[in-house]
C-alpha atoms as a PDB file:
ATOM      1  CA  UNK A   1     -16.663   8.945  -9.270  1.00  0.00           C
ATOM      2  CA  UNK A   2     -18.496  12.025  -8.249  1.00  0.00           C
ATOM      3  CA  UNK A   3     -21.715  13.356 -10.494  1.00  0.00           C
ATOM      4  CA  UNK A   4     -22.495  17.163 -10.907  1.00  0.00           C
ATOM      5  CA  UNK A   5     -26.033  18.477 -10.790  1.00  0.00           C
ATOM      6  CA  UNK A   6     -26.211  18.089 -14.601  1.00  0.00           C
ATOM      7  CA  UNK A   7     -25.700  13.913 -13.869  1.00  0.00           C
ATOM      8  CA  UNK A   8     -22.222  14.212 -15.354  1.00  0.00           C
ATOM      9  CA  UNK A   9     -19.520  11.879 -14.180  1.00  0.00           C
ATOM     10  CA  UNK A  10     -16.477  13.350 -12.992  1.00  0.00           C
ATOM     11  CA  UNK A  11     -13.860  11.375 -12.099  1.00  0.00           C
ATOM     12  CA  UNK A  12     -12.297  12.465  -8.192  1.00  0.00           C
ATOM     13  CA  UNK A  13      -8.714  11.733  -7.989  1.00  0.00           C
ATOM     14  CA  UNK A  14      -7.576  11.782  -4.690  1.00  0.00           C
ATOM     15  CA  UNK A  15      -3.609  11.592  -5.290  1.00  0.00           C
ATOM     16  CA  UNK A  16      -4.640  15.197  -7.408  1.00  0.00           C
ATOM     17  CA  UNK A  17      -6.488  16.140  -4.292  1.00  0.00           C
ATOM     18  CA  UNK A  18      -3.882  15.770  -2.370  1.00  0.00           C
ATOM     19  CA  UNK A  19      -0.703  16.442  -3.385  1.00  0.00           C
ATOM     20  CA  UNK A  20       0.332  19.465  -5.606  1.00  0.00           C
ATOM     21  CA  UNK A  21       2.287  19.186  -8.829  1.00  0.00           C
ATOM     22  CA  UNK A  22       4.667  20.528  -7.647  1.00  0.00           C
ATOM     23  CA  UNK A  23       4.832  17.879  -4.905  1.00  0.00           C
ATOM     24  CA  UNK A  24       4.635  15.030  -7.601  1.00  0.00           C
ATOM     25  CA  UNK A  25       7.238  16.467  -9.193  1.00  0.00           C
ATOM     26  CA  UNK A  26       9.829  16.577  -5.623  1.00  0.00           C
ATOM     27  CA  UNK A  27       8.267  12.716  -4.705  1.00  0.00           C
ATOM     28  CA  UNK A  28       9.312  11.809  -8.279  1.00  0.00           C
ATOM     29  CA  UNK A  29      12.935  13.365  -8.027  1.00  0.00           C
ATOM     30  CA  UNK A  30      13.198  11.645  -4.364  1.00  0.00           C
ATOM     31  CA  UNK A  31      12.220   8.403  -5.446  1.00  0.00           C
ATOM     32  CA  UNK A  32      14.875   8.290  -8.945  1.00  0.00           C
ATOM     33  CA  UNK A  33      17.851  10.066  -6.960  1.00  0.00           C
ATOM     34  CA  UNK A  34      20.997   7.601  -7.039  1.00  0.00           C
ATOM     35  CA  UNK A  35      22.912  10.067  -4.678  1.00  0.00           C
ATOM     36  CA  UNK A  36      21.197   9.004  -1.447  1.00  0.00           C
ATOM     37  CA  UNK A  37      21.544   5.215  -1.335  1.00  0.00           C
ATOM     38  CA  UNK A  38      19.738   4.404   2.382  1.00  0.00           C
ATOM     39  CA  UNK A  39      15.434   4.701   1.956  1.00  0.00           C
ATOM     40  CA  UNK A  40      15.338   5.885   5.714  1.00  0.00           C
ATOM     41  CA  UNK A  41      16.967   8.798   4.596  1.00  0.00           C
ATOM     42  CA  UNK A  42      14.474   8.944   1.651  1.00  0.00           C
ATOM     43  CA  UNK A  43      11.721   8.490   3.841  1.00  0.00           C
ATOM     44  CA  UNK A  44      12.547  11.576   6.233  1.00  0.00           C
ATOM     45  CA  UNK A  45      12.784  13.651   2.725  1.00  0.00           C
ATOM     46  CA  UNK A  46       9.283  12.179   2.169  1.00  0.00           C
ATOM     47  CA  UNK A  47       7.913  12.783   5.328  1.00  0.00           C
ATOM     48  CA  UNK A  48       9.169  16.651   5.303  1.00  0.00           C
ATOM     49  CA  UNK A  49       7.378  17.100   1.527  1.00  0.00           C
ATOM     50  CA  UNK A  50       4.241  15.547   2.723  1.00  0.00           C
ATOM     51  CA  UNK A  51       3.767  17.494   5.684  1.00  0.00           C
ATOM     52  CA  UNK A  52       2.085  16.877   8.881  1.00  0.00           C
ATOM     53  CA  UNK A  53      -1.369  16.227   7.665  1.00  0.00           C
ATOM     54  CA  UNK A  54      -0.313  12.942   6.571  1.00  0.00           C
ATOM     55  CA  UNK A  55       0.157  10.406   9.637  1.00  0.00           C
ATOM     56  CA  UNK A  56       3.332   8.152   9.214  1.00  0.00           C
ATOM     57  CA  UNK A  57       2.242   4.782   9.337  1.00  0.00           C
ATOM     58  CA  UNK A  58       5.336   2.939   8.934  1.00  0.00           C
ATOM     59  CA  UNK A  59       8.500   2.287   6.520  1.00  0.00           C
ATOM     60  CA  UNK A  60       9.132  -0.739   4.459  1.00  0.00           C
ATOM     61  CA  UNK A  61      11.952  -2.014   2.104  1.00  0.00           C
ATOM     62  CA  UNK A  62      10.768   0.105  -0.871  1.00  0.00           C
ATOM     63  CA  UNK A  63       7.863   2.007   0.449  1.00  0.00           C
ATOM     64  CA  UNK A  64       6.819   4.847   3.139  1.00  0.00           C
ATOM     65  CA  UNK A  65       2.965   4.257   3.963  1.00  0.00           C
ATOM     66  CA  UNK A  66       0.665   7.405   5.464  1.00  0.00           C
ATOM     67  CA  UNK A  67      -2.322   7.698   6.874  1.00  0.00           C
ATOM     68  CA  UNK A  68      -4.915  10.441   5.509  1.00  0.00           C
ATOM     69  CA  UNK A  69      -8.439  10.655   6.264  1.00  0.00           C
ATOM     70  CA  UNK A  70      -9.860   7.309   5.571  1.00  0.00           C
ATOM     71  CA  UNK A  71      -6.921   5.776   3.291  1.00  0.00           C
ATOM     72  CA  UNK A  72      -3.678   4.550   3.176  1.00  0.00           C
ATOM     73  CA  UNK A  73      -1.012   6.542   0.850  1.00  0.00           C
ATOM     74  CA  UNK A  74       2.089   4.315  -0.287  1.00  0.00           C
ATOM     75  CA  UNK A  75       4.780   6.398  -2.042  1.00  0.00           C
ATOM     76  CA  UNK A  76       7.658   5.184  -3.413  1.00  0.00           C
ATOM     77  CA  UNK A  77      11.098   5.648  -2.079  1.00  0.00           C
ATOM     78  CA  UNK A  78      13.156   4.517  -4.666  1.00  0.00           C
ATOM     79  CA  UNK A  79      12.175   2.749  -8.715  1.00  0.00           C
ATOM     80  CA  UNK A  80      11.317  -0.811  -7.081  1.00  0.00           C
ATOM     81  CA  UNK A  81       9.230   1.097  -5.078  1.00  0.00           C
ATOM     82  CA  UNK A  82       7.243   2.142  -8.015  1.00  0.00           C
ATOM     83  CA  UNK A  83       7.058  -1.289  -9.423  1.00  0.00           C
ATOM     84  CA  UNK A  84       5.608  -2.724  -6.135  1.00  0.00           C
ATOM     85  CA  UNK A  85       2.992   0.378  -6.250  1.00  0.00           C
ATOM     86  CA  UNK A  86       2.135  -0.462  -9.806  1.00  0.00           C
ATOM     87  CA  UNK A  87       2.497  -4.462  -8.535  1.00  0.00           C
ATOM     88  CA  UNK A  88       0.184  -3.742  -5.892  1.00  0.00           C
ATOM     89  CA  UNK A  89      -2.394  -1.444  -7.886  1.00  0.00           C
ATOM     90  CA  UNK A  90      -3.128  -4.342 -10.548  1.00  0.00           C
ATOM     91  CA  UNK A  91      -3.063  -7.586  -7.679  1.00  0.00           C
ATOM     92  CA  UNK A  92      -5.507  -5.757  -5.283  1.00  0.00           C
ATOM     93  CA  UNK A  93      -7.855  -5.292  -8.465  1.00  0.00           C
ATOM     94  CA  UNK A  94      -7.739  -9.251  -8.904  1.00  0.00           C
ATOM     95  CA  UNK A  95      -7.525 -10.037  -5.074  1.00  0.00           C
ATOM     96  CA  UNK A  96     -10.228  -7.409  -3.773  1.00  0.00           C
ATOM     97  CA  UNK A  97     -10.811 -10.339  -1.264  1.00  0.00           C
ATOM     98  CA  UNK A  98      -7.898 -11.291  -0.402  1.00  0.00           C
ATOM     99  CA  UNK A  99      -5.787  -7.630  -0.114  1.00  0.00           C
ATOM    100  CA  UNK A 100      -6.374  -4.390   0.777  1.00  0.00           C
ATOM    101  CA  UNK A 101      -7.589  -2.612  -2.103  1.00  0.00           C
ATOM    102  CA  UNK A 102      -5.399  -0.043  -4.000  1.00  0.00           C
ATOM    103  CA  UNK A 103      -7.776   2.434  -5.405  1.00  0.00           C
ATOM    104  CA  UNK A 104      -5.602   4.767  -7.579  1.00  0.00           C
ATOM    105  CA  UNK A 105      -2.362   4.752  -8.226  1.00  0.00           C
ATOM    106  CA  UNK A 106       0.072   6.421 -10.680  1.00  0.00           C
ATOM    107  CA  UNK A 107       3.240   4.486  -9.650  1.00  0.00           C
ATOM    108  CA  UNK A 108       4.736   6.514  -7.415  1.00  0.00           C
ATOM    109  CA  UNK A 109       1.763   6.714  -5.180  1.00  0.00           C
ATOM    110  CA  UNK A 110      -0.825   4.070  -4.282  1.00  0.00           C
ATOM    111  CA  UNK A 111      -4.108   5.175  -2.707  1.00  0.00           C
ATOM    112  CA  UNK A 112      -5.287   2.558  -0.821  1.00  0.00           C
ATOM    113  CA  UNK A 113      -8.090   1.198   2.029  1.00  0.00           C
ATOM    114  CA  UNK A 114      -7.436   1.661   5.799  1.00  0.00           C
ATOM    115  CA  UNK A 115      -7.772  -1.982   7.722  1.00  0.00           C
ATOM    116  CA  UNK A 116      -6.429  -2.420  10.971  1.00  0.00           C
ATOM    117  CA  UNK A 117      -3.199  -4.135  11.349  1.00  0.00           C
ATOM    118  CA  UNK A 118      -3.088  -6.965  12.701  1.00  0.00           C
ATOM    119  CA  UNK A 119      -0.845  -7.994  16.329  1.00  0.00           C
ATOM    120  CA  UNK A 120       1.163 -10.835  17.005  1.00  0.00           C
ATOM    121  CA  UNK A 121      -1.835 -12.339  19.175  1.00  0.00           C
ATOM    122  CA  UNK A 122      -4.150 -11.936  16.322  1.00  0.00           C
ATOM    123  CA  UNK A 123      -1.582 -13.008  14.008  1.00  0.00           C
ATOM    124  CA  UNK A 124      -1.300 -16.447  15.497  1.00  0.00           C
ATOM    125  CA  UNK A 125      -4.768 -16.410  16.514  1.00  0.00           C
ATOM    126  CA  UNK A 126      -5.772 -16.509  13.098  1.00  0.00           C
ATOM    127  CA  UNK A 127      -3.098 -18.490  11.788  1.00  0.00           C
ATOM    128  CA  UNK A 128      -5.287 -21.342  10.432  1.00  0.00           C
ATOM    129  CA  UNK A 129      -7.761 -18.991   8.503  1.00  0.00           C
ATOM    130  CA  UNK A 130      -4.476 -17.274   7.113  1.00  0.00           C
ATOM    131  CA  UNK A 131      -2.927 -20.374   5.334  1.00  0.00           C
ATOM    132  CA  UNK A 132      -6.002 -21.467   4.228  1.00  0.00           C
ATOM    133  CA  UNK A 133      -5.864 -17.642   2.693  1.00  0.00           C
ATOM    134  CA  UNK A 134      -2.142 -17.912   1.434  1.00  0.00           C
ATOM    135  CA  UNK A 135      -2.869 -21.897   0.065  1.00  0.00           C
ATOM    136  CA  UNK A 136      -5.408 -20.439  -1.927  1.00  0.00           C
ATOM    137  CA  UNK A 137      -3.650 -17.506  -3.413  1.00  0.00           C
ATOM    138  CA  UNK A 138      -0.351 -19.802  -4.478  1.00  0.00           C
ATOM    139  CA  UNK A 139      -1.854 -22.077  -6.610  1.00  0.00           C
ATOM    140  CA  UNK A 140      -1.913 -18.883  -8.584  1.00  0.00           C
ATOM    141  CA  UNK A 141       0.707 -16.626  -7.479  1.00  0.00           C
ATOM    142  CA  UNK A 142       3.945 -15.802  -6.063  1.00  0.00           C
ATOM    143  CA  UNK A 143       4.874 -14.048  -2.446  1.00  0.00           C
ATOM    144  CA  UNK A 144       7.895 -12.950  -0.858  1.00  0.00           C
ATOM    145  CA  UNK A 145       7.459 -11.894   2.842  1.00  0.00           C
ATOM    146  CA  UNK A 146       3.995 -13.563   3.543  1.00  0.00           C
ATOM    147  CA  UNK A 147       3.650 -16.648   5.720  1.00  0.00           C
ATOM    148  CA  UNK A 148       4.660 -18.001   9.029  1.00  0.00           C
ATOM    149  CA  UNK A 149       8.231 -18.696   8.900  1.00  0.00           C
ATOM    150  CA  UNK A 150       8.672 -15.714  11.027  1.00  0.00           C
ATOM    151  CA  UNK A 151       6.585 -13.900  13.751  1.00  0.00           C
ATOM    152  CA  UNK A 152       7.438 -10.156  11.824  1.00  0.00           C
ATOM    153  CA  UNK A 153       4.919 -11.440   8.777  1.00  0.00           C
ATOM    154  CA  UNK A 154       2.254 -10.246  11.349  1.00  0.00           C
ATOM    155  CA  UNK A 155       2.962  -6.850  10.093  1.00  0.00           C
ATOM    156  CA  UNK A 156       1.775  -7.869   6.457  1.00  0.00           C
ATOM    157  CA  UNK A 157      -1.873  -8.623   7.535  1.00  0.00           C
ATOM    158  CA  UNK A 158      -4.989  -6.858   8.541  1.00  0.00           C
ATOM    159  CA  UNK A 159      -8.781  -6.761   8.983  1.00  0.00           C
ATOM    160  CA  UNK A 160     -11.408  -4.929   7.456  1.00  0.00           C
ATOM    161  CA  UNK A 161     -14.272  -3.290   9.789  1.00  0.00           C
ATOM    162  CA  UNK A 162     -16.153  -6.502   9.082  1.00  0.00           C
ATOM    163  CA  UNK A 163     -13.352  -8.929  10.324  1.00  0.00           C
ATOM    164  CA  UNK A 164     -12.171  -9.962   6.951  1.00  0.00           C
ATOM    165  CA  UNK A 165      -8.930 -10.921   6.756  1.00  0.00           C
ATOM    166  CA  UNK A 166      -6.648  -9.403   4.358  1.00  0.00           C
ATOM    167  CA  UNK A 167      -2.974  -9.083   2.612  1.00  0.00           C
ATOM    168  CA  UNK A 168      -1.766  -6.074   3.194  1.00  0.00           C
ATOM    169  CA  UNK A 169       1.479  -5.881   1.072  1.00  0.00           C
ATOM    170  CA  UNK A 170       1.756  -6.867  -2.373  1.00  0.00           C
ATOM    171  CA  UNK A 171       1.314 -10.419  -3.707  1.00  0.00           C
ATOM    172  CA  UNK A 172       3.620 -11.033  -6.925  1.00  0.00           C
ATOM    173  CA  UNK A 173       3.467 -12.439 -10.239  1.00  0.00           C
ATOM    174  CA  UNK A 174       0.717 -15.143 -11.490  1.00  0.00           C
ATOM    175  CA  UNK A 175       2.308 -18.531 -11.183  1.00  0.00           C
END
């Protein structure tokens, strides 16, 4: 929310910021395509509309994640990619402790805060604080890939600049 000298509110979206309609419209058409059936391949379409300014962070299932300025972009690769955005968008709003929060999102992207991953070390370092975390959060809802049943879950965790821990892929549906 930005206010103008007359003490308007205008509201600053930063997915209109950065990305053109014309962009939107390309992400969109990458994202429902049925033609190209691997996301890597989606992904490297992504990463060419995008352009350089955003920093490619990593790929997941569903998802390509960016780094731009100070945030996190998410855009979706394929339609359960746009579910988990729109997953993710309402959870962090109910979780702002416990996830990295999503601070806009129309579905196909997710504009989100930039914590620092977490490593293995720290990942097993911190594994008593983090299922203290995750006991908390499923007496109320429902993850897939979070946990400790394997060492890659370290890639779903971070910390804030204050050292809070935080999820920071989606948690699912209410219990």
């Amino acid at each position: 929310m930005v206010f103008d000298d007359d003490d308007e509110v205008q509201v600053r979206s930063l997915i209109m910021e950065y990305f053109s309609e014309e962009m939107i419209k390309r992400l969109y058409y990458n994202a429902l395509r049925i033609d190209i059936e691997d996301n890597n391949d989606k992904a490297n379409i992504v990463s060419h509309i995008v352009g350089p300014e955003f920093e490619e962070l990593g790929t997941g299932t569903n998802r390509i994640a960016f780094k731009r300025g100070f945030y996190v972009i998410k855009i979706a690769l394929d339609r359960r990619g746009i579910v988990d955005n729109c997953t993710e968008f309402i959870r962090s709003q109910e979780l702002k402790e416990f996830c990295a929060i999503t601070y806009e999102s129309n579905g196909l992207i997710n504009v989100m805060e930039y914590v620092t991953l977490l490593d293995k070390d720290e990942f097993f370092m911190n594994e008593s604080q983090l299922k203290k975390m995750l006991d908390e959060l499923s007496k109320e809802y429902i993850f897939e890939d979070l946990g400790f049943a394997t060492a890659k879950n370290f890639a779903n965790y971070g910390k804030r600049d204050d050292n809070t821990l935080v999820i920071l892929d989606k948690c699912h549906c209410p219990v």
